[in-house]
C-alpha atoms as a PDB file:
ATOM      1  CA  UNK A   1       0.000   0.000   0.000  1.00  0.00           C
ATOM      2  CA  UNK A   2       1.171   3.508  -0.623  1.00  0.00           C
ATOM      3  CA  UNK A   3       1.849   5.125   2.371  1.00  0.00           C
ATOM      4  CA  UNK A   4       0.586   8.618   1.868  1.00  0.00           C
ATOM      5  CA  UNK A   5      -2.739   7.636   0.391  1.00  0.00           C
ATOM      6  CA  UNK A   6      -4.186   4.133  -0.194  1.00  0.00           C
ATOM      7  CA  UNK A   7      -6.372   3.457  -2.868  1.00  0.00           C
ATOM      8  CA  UNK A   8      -9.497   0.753  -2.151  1.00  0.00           C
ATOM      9  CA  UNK A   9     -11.243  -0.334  -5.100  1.00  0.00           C
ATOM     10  CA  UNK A  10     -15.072  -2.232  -3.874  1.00  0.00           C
ATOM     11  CA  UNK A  11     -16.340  -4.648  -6.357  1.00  0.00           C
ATOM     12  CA  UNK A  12     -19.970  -5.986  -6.748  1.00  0.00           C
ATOM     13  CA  UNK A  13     -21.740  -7.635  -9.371  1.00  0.00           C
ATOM     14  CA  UNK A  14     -23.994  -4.741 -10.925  1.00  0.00           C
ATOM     15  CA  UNK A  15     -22.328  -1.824  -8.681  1.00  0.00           C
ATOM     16  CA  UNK A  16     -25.854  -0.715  -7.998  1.00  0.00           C
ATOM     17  CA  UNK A  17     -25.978  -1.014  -3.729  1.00  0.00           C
ATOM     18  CA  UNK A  18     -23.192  -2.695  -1.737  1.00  0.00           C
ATOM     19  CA  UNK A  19     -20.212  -1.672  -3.814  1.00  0.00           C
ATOM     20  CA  UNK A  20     -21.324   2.202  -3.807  1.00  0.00           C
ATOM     21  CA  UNK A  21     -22.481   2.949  -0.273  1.00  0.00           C
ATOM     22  CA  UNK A  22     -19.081   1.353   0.790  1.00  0.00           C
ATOM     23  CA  UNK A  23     -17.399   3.542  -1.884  1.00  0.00           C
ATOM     24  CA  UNK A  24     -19.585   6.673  -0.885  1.00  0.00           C
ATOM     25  CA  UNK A  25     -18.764   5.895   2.891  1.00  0.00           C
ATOM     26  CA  UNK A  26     -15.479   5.956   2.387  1.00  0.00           C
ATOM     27  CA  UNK A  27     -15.258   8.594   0.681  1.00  0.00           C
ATOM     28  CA  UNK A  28     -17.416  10.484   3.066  1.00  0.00           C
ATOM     29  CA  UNK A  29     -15.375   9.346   6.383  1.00  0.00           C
ATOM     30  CA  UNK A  30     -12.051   9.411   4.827  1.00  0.00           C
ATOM     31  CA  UNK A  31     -12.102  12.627   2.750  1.00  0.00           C
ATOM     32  CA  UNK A  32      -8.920  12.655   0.523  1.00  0.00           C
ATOM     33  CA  UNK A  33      -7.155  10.258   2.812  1.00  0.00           C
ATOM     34  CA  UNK A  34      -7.890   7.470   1.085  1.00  0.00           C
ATOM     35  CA  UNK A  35      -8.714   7.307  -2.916  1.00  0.00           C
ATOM     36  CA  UNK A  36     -11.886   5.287  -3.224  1.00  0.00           C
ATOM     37  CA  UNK A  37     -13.275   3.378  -6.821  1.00  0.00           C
ATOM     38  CA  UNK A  38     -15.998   0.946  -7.086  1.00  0.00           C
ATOM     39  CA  UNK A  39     -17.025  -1.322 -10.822  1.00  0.00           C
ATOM     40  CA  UNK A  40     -19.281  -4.333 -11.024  1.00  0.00           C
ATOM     41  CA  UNK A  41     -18.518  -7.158 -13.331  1.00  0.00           C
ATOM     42  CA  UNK A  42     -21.901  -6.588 -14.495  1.00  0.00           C
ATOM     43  CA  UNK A  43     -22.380  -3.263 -14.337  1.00  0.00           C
ATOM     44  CA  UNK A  44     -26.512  -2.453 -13.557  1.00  0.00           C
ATOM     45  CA  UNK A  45     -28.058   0.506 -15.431  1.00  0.00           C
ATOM     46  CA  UNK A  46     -28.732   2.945 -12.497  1.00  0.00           C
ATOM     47  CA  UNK A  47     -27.549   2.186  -8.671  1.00  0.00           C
ATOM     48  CA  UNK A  48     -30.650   1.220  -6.922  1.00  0.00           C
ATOM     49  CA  UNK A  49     -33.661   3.562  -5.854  1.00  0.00           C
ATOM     50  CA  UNK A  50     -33.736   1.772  -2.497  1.00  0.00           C
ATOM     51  CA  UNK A  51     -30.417   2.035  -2.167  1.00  0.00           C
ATOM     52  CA  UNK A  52     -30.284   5.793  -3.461  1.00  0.00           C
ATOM     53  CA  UNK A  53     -32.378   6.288  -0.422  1.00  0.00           C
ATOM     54  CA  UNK A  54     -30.926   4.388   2.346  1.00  0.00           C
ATOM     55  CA  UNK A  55     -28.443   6.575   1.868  1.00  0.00           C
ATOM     56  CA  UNK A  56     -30.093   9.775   1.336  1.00  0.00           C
ATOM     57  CA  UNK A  57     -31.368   9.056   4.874  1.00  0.00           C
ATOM     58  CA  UNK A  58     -27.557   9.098   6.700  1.00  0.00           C
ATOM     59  CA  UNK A  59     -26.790  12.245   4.044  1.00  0.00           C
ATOM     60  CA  UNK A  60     -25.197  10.918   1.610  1.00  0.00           C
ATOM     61  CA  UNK A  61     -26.339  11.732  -2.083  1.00  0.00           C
ATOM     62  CA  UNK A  62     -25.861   8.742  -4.373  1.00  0.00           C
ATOM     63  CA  UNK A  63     -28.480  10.253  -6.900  1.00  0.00           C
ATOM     64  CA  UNK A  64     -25.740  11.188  -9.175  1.00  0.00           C
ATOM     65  CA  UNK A  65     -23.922   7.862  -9.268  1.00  0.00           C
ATOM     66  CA  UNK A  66     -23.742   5.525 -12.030  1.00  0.00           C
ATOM     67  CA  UNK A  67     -22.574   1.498 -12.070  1.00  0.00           C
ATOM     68  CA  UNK A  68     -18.933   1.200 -13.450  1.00  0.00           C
ATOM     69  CA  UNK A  69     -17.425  -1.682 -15.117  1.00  0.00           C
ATOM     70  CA  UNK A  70     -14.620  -3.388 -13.678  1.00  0.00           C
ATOM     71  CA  UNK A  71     -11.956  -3.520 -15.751  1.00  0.00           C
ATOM     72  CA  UNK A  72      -8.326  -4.636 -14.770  1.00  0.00           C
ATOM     73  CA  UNK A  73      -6.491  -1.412 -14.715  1.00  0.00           C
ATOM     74  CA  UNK A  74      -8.976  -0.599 -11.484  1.00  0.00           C
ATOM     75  CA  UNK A  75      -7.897  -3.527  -9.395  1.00  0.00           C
ATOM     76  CA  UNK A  76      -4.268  -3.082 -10.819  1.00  0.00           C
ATOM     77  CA  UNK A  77      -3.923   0.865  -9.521  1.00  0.00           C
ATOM     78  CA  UNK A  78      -5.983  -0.354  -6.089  1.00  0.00           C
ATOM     79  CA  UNK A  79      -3.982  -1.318  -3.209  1.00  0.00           C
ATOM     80  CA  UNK A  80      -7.026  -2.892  -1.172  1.00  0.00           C
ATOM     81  CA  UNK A  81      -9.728  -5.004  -3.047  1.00  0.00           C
ATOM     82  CA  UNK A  82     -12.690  -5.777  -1.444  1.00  0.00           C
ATOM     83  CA  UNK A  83     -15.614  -8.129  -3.479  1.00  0.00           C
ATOM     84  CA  UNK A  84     -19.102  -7.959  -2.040  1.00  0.00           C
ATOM     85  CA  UNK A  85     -20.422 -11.085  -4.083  1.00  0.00           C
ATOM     86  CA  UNK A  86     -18.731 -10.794  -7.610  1.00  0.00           C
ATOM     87  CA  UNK A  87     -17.654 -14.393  -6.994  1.00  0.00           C
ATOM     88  CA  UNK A  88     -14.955 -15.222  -9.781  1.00  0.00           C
ATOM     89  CA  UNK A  89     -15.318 -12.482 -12.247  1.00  0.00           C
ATOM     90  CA  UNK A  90     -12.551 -10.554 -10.173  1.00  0.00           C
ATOM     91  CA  UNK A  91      -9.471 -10.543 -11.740  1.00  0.00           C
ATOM     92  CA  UNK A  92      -6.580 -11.503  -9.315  1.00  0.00           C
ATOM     93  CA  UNK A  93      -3.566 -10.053  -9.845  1.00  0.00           C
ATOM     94  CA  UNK A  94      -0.497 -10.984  -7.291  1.00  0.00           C
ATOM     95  CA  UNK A  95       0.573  -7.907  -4.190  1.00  0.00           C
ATOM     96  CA  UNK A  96      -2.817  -6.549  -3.869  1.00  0.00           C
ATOM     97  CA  UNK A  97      -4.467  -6.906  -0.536  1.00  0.00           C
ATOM     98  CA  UNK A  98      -7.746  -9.056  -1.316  1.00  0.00           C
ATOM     99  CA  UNK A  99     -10.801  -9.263   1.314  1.00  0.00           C
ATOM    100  CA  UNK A 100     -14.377 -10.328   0.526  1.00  0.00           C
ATOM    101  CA  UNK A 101     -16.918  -9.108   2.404  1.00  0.00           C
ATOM    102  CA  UNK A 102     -20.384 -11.043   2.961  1.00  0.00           C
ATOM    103  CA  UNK A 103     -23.425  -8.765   2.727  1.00  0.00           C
ATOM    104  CA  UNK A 104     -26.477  -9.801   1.740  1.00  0.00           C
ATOM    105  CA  UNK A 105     -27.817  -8.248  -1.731  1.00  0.00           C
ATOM    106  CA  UNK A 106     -30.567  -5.443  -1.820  1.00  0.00           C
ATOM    107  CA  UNK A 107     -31.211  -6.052  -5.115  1.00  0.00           C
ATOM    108  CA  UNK A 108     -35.007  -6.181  -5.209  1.00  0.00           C
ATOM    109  CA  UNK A 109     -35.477  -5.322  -1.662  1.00  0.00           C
ATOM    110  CA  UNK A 110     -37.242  -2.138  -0.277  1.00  0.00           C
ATOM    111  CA  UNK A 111     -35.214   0.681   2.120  1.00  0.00           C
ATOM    112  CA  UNK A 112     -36.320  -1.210   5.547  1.00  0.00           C
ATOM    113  CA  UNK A 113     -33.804  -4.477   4.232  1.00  0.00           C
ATOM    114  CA  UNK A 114     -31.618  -2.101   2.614  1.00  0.00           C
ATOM    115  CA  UNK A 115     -30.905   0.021   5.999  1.00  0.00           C
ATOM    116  CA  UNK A 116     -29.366  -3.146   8.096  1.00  0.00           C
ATOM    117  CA  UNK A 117     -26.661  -3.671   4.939  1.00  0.00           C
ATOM    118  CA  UNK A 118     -26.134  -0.100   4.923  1.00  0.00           C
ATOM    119  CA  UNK A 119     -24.948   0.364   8.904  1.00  0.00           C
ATOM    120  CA  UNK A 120     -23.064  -3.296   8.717  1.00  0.00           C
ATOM    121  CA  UNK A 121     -21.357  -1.330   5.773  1.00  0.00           C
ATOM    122  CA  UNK A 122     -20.793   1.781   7.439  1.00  0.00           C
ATOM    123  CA  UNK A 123     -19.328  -0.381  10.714  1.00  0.00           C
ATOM    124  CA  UNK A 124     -16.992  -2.168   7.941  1.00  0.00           C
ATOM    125  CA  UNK A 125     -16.000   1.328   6.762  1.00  0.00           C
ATOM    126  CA  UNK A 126     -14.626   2.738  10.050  1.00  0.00           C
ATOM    127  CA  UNK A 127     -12.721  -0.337  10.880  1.00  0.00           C
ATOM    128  CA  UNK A 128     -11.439  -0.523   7.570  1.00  0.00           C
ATOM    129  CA  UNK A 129     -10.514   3.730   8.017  1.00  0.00           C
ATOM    130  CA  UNK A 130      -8.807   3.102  10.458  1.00  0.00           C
ATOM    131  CA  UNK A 131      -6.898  -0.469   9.238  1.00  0.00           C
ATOM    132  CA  UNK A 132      -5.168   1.917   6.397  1.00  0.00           C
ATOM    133  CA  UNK A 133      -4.788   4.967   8.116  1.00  0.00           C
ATOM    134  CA  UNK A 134      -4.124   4.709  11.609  1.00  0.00           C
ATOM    135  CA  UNK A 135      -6.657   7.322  12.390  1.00  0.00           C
ATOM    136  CA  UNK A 136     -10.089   6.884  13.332  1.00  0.00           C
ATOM    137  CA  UNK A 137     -12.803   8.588  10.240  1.00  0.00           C
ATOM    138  CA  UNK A 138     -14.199  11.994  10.072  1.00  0.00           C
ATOM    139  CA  UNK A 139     -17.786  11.863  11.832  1.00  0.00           C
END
């Protein structure tokens, strides 16, 4: 990992809910200390509403946001990548520090099952803050 600023790429399947609230947290408790990407290997055509706002709801704006692809130049400039359910399509390529975390999928759920996977995120985001950093996240 660089030292001055580590870069954390979060991979999902369609990049439509888990991959981009852990993205948007990050950014949002980290600020510029850490660079932050997210892709899905199957990129979904809009991030999802229920999603959208789960978010809205802790003030963060994900309205704007659209699903990336993953491609292997994004896991290649990330020194942390973490898969939320992408399964194989993740290219692996050999010094990069690899963790997969298990969240259940909103995909098709309304906000009430959406807000659980979006505070076990957020508790995932301020351990992983301070993992990289040292320093405990901007509140």
């Amino acid at each position: 990992m660089s030292a001055a600023r580590p870069s954390v790429l979060f991979v999902c399947v369609h990049n439509a809910g888990r991959s981009q609230m852990a993205a948007a947290f990050l950014t949002h408790f980290a600020g510029d200390r850490v660079q932050v990407r997210s892709a899905g290997s199957a990129p979904a055509d809009r991030v999802n509403p229920a999603v959208v706002e789960a978010m809205r709801e802790v003030g963060i704006d994900l309205s704007a946001e659209t699903p990336k692809i993953l491609t292997g130049e994004a896991v290649q400039e990330s020194d942390v990548v973490i898969t939320m359910g992408c399964g194989d399509a993740c290219p692996y390529f050999p010094g990069k520090r690899y963790l997969d975390w298990q969240l259940a999928d909103p995909a098709g759920q309304g906000v009430a099952a959406v807000r659980p996977i979006r505070d076990e995120i957020a508790a995932r985001i301020r351990t992983l803050i301070d993992e990289l950093t040292g320093e405990p996240p901007h509140l």
